[in-house]
Protein backbone atom coordinates (compact mmCIF):
# COMPACT_ATOMS: atom_id res chain seq x y z
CA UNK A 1 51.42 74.21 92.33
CA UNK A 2 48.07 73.69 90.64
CA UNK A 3 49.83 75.16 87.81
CA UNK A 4 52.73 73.64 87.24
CA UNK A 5 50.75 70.14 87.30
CA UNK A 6 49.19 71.24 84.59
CA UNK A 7 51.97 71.62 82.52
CA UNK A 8 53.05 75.17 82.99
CA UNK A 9 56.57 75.71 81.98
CA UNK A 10 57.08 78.97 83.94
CA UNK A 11 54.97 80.69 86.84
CA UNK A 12 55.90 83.89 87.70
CA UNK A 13 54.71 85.52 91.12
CA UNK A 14 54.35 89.20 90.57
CA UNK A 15 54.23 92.00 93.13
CA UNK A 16 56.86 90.67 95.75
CA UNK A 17 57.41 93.52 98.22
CA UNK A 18 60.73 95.23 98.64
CA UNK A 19 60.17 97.08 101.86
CA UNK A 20 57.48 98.19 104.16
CA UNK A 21 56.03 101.07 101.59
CA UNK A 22 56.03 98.90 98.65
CA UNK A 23 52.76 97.66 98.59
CA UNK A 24 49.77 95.93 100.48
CA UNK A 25 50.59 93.68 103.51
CA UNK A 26 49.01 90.76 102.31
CA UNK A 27 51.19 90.26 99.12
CA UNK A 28 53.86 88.02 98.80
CA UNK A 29 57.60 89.53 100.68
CA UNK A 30 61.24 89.36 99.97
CA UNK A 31 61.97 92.27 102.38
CA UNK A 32 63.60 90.00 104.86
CA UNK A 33 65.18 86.66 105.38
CA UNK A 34 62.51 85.43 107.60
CA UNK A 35 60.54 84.98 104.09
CA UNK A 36 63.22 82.42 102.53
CA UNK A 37 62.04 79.36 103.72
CA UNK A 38 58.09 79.63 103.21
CA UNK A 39 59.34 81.20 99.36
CA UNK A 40 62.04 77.87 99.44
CA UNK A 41 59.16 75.23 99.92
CA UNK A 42 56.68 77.30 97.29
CA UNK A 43 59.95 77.22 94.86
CA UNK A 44 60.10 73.11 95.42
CA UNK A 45 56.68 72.09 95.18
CA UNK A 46 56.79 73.92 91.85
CA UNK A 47 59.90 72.41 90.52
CA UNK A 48 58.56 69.27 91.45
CA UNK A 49 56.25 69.22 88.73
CA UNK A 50 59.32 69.87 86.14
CA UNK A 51 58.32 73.72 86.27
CA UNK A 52 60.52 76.84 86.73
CA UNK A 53 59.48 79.48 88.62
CA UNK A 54 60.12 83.58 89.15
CA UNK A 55 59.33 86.07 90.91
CA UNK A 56 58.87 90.28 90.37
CA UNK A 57 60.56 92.81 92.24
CA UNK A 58 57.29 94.96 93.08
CA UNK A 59 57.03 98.94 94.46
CA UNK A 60 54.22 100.90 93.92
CA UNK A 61 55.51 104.33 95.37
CA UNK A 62 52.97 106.73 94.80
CA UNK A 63 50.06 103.79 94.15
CA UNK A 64 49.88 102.36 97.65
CA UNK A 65 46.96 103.50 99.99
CA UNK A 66 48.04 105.46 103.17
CA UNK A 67 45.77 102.86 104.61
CA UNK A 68 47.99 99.97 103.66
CA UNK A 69 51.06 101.51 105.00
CA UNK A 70 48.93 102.06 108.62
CA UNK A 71 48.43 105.81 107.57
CA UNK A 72 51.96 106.57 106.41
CA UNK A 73 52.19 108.77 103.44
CA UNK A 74 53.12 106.57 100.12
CA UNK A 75 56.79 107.54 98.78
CA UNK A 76 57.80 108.44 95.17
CA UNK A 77 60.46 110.60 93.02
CA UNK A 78 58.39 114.30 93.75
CA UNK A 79 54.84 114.70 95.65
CA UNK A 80 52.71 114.59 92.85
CA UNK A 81 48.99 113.24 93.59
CA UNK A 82 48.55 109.66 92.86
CA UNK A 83 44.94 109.80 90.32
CA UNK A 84 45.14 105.74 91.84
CA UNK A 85 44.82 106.71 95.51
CA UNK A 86 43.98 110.41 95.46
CA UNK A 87 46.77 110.99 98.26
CA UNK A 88 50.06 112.91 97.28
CA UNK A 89 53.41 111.11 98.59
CA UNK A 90 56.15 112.41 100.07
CA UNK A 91 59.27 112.69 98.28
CA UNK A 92 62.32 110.31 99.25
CA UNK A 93 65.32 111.68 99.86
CA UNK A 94 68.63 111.21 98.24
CA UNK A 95 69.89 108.08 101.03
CA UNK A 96 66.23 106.87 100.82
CA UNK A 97 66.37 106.29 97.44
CA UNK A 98 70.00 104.70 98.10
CA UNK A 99 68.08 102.00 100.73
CA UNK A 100 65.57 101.59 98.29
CA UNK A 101 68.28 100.28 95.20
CA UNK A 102 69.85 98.10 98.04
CA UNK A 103 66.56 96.95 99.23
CA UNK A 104 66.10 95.63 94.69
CA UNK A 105 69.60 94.11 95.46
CA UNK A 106 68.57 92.57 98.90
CA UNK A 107 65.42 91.25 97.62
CA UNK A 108 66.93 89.98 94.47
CA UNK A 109 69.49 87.77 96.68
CA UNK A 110 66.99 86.72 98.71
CA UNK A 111 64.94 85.42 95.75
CA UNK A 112 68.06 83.13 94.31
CA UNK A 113 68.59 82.13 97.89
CA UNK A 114 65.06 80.90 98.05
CA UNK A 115 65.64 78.93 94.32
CA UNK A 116 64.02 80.85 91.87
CA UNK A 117 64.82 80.29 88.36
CA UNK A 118 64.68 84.34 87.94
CA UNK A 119 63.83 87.48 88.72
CA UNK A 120 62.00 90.53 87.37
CA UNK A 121 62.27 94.35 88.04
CA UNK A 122 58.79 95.70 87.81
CA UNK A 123 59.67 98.97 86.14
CA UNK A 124 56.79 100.02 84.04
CA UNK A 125 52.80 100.33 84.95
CA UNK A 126 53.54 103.46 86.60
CA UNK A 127 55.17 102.12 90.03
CA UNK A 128 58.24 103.31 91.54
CA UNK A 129 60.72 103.14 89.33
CA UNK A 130 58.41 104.41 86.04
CA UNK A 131 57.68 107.17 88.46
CA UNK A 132 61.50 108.20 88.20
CA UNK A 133 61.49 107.81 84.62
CA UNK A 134 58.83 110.17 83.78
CA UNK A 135 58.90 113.85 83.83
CA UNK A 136 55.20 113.85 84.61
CA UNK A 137 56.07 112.17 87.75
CA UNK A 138 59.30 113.04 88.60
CA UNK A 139 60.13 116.82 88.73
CA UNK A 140 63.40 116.57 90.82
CA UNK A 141 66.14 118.93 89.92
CA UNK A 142 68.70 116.94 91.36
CA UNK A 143 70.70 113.82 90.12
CA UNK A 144 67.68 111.90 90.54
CA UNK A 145 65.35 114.08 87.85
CA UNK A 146 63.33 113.06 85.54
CA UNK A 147 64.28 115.42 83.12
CA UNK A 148 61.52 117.86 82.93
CA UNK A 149 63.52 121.05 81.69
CA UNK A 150 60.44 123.23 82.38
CA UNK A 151 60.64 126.05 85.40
């Protein structure tokens, strides 16, 4: 809010969980509609000042501590060691990775319900989805690879 009363035209709050592996749980949520009203009120008191506001669709995968997910392993396209957390991840499975575009889609509705002007896929700086796109990363032979042709 301090923001926008100083004139910002857009704010955009980055790292908005998806689900219960996406990151710490102290960051901001749109994993489920319990969060709508407390992001509804942040989205007015913004606007009030003439200002729009956003918000990114956040999953680290592989870059969330063990300790922040109360000692579950972190999740990403293949169990490759995270150089971030030192821990490897366990590989999702074909429907987890399913629940995991539904949970962008769910968190995406939630966000217009809330009022946001927008909403951004964080798919780069190495988090979940970059970690499907690479073939350093992802080593999946599946439909789901990140096509690595090496054996």
């Amino acid at each position: 809010v301090e923001r926008a009363k100083g004139g910002a035209a857009l704010i955009i709050i980055g790292g908005c969980t998806i689900d219960e592996y996406s990151g710490a749980p102290n960051m901001i949520s749109v994993r489920d509609d319990k969060f709508i009203p407390g992001l509804a009120a942040l989205v007015k008191a913004v606007q009030a000042h003439g200002t729009k506001i956003a918000a990114q669709l956040y999953h680290a995968g592989r870059f969330v501590h063990s300790m922040l997910l109360d000692g579950k392993q972190s999740i990403s396209s293949f169990p490759v060691r995270s150089k971030f957390t030192g821990e490897t991840p366990r590989q999702l499975s074909i429907p987890e990775i399913k629940q995991i575009q539904k949970n962008y889609a769910l968190a995406a509705a939630r966000v217009k319900r809330a009022g946001f002007a927008a909403v951004e896929v964080i798919a780069a700086a190495g988090y979940l989805i970059s970690q499907f796109l690479s073939p350093v990363v992802n080593r999946r032979k599946d439909e789901y690879g990140g096509g690595d042709k090496r054996d």
